[in-house]
Protein backbone atom coordinates (compact mmCIF):
# COMPACT_ATOMS: atom_id res chain seq x y z
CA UNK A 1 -12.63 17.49 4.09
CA UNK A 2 -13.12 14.71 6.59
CA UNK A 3 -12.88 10.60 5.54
CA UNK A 4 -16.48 10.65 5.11
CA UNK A 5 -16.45 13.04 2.29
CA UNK A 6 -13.69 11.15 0.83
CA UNK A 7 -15.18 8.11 0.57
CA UNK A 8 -18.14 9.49 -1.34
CA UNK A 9 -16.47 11.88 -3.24
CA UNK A 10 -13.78 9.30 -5.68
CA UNK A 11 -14.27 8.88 -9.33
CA UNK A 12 -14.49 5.69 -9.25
CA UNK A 13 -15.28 2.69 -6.22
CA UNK A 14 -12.05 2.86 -4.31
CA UNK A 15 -10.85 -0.14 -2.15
CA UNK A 16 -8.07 -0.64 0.10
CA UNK A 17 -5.42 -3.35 0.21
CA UNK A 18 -2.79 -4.11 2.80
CA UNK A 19 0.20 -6.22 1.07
CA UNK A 20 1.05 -8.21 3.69
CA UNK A 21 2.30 -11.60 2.09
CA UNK A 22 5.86 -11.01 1.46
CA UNK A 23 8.29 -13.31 3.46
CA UNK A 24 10.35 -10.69 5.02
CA UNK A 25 13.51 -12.14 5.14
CA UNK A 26 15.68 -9.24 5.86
CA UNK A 27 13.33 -8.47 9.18
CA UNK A 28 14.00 -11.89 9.93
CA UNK A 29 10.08 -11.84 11.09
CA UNK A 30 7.30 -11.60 9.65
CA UNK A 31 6.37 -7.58 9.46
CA UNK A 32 2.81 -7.84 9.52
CA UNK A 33 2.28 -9.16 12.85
CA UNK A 34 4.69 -6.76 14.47
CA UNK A 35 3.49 -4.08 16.59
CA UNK A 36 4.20 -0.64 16.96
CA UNK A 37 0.98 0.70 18.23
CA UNK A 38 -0.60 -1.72 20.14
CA UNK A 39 -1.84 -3.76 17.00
CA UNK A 40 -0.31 -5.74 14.54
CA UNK A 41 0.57 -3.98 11.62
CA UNK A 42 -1.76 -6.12 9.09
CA UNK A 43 -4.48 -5.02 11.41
CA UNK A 44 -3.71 -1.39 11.95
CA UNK A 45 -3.23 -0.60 8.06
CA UNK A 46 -6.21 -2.09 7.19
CA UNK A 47 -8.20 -0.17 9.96
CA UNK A 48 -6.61 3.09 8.68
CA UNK A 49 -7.84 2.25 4.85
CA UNK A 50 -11.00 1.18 6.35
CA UNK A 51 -11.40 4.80 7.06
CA UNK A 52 -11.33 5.85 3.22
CA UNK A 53 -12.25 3.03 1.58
CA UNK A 54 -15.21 0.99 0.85
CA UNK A 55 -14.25 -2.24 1.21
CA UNK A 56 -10.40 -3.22 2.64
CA UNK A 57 -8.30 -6.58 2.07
CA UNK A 58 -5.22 -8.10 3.63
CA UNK A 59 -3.24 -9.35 0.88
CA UNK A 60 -1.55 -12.55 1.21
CA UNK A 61 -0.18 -15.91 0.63
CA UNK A 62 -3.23 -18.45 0.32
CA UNK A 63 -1.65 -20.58 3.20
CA UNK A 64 -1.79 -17.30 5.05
CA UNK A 65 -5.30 -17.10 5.01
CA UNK A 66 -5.75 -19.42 8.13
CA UNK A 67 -3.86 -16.83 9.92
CA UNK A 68 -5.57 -13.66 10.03
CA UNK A 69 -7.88 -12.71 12.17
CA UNK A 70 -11.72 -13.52 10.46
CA UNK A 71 -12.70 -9.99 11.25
CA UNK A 72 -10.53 -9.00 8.20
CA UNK A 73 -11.33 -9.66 4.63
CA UNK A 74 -8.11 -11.23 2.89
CA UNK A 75 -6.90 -11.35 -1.12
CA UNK A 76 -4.77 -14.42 -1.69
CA UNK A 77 -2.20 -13.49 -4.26
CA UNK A 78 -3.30 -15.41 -7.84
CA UNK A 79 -0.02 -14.51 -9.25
CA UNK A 80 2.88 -16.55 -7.58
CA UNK A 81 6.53 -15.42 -7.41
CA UNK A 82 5.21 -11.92 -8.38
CA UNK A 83 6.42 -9.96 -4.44
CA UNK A 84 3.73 -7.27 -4.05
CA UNK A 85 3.04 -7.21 -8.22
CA UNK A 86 1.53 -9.61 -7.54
CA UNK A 87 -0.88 -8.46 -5.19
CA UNK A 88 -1.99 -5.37 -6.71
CA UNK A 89 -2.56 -7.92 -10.22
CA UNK A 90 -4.45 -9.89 -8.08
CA UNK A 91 -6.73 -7.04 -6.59
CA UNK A 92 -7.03 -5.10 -9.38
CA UNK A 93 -8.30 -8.36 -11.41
CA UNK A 94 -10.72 -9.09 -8.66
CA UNK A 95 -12.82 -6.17 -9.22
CA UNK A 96 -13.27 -5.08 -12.44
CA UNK A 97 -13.16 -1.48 -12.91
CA UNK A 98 -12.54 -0.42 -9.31
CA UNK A 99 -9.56 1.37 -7.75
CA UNK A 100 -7.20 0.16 -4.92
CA UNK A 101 -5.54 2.67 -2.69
CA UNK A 102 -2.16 0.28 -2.20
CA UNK A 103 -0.29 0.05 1.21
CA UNK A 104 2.78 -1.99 2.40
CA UNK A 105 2.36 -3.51 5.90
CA UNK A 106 6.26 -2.30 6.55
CA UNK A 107 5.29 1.69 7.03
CA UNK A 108 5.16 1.89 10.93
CA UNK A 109 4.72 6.04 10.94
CA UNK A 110 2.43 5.94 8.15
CA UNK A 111 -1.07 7.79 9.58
CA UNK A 112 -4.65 8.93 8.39
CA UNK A 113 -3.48 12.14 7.47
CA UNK A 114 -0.99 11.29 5.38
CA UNK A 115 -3.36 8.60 3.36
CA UNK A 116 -6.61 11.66 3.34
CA UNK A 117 -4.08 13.80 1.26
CA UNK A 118 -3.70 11.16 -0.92
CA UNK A 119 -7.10 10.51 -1.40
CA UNK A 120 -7.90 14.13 -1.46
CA UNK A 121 -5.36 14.75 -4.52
CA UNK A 122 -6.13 11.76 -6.24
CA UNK A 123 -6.42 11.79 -9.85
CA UNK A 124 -8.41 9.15 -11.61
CA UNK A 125 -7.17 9.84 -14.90
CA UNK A 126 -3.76 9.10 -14.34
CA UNK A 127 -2.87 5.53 -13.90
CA UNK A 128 -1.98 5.81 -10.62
CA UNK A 129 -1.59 8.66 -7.80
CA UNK A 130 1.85 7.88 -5.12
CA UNK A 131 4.23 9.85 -3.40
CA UNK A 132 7.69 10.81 -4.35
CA UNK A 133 9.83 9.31 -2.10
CA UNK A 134 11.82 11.88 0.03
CA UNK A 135 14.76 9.43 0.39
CA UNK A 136 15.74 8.82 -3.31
CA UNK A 137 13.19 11.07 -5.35
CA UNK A 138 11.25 7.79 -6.95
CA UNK A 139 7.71 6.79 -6.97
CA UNK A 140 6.67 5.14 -3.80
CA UNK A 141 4.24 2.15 -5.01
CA UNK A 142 3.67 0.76 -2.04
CA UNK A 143 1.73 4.11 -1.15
CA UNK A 144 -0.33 4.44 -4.02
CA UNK A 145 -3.41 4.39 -5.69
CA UNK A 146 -3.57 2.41 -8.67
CA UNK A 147 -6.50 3.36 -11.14
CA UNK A 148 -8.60 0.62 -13.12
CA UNK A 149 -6.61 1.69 -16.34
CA UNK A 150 -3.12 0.49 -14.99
CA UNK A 151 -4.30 -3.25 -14.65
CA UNK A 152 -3.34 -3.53 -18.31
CA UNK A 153 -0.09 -1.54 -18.16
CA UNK A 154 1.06 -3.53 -14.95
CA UNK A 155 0.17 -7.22 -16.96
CA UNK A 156 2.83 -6.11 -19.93
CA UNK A 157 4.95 -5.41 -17.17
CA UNK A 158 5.19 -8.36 -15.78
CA UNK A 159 4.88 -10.59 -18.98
CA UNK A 160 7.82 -8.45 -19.97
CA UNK A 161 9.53 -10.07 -16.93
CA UNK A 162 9.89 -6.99 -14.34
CA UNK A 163 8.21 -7.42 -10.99
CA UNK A 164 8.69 -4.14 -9.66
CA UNK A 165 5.94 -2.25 -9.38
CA UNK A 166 8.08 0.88 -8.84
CA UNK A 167 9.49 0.15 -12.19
CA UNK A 168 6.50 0.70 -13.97
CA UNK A 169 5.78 3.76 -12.56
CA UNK A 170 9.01 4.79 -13.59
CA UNK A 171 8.58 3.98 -17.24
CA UNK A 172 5.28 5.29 -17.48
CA UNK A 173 6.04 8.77 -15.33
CA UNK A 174 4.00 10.85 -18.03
CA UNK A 175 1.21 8.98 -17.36
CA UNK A 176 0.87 9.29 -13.04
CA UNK A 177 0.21 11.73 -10.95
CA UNK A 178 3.24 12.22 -8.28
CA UNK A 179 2.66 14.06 -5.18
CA UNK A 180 4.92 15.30 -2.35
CA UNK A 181 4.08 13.82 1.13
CA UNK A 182 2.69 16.64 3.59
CA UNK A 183 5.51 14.98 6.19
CA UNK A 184 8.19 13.04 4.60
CA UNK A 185 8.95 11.12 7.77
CA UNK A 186 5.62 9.26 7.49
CA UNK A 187 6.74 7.47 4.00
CA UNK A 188 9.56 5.59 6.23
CA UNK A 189 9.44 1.84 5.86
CA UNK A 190 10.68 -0.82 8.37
CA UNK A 191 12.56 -3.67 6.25
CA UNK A 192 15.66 -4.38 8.26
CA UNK A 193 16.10 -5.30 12.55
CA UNK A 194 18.20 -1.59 12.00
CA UNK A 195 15.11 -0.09 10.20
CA UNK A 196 13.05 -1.61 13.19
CA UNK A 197 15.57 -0.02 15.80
CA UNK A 198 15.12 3.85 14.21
CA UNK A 199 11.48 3.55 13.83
CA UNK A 200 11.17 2.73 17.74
CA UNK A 201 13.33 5.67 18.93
CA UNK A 202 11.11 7.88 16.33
CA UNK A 203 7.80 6.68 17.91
CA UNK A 204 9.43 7.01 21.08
CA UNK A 205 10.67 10.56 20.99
CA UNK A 206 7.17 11.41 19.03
CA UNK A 207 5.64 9.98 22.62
CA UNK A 208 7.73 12.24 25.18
């Protein structure tokens, strides 16, 4: 099935979002502008979900909006404090009855293929469609897409005080479909200057 037939295939009008407006204080930089391909990170996520998706957002800060490059559609986060809760709130609110396939900017091996089997396996009754994470067995939100139907599960979730999106997957496991990535290695994020290090020698050995 290529991209083409996935985009026209979905239940339901399915969006992309890059969550790009975390501070990234352990990278001591800010991850979305660094570069691992030749692009900024921001820029190459949201080109990848432009390939699936209908329409494709950088979510961010609002005084982050300035920054990004005007070729690229941004989401300002309308729920402060929230980390990337936020975001998906604030995407999911945005466009009533629409789906978001959910990416971090911190997932430097992450590829096309990996996001097409998503798409392909997606199930629109479920709340949301992720990955199990090969590293500690849990729900990878950050890779994920959330259906219309979760917008109210993920509001009592953070009225209830939890900001972890992973968290309500978790306590609502019955209710999402979990898949197992076709390559493991592609789930890998890049949060620490030692995370950055690894990823580099894994691109690099990938290249020889």
């Amino acid at each position: 099935m290529t991209s083409n037939d996935l985009k026209t295939t979905v239940k339901r009008p399915l969006n992309g979002l890059v969550l790009a407006g975390g501070k990234s204080k352990r990278m001591g930089t800010d991850k979305g502008v660094m570069q691992w391909h030749g692009k900024e990170q921001r820029y190459r996520m949201a080109d990848l979900l432009q390939a699936l998706c209908n329409e494709v957002f950088i979510s961010c800060r609002e005084e982050q909006q300035k920054e990004i490059d005007p070729a690229y559609k941004t989401l300002a986060d309308a729920f402060t404090n929230a980390g990337p809760l936020g975001g998906i709130l604030s995407a999911l609110k945005s466009h009533p009855g629409q789906a978001w396939l959910v990416t971090a900017c911190d997932l430097p091996l992450l590829d096309l293929a990996t996001l097409e089997y998503l798409v392909e396996h997606r199930d629109p009754r479920a709340l949301a469609t992720t990955f199990q994470s090969p590293f500690d067995g849990l729900p990878e939100p950050l890779i994920t897409i959330w259906e219309p139907s979760s917008l109210p599960v993920l509001l009592e979730h953070l009225s209830a005080g939890y900001t972890c999106p992973r968290k309500a997957l978790i306590r609502n496991n019955d209710r999402i479909n979990m898949l197992q990535a076709p390559d493991p290695d592609k789930l890998m994020n890049a949060n620490t200057p030692e995370d950055a290090e690894n990823v580099k020698e894994r691109i690099r050995q990938t290249n020889l």
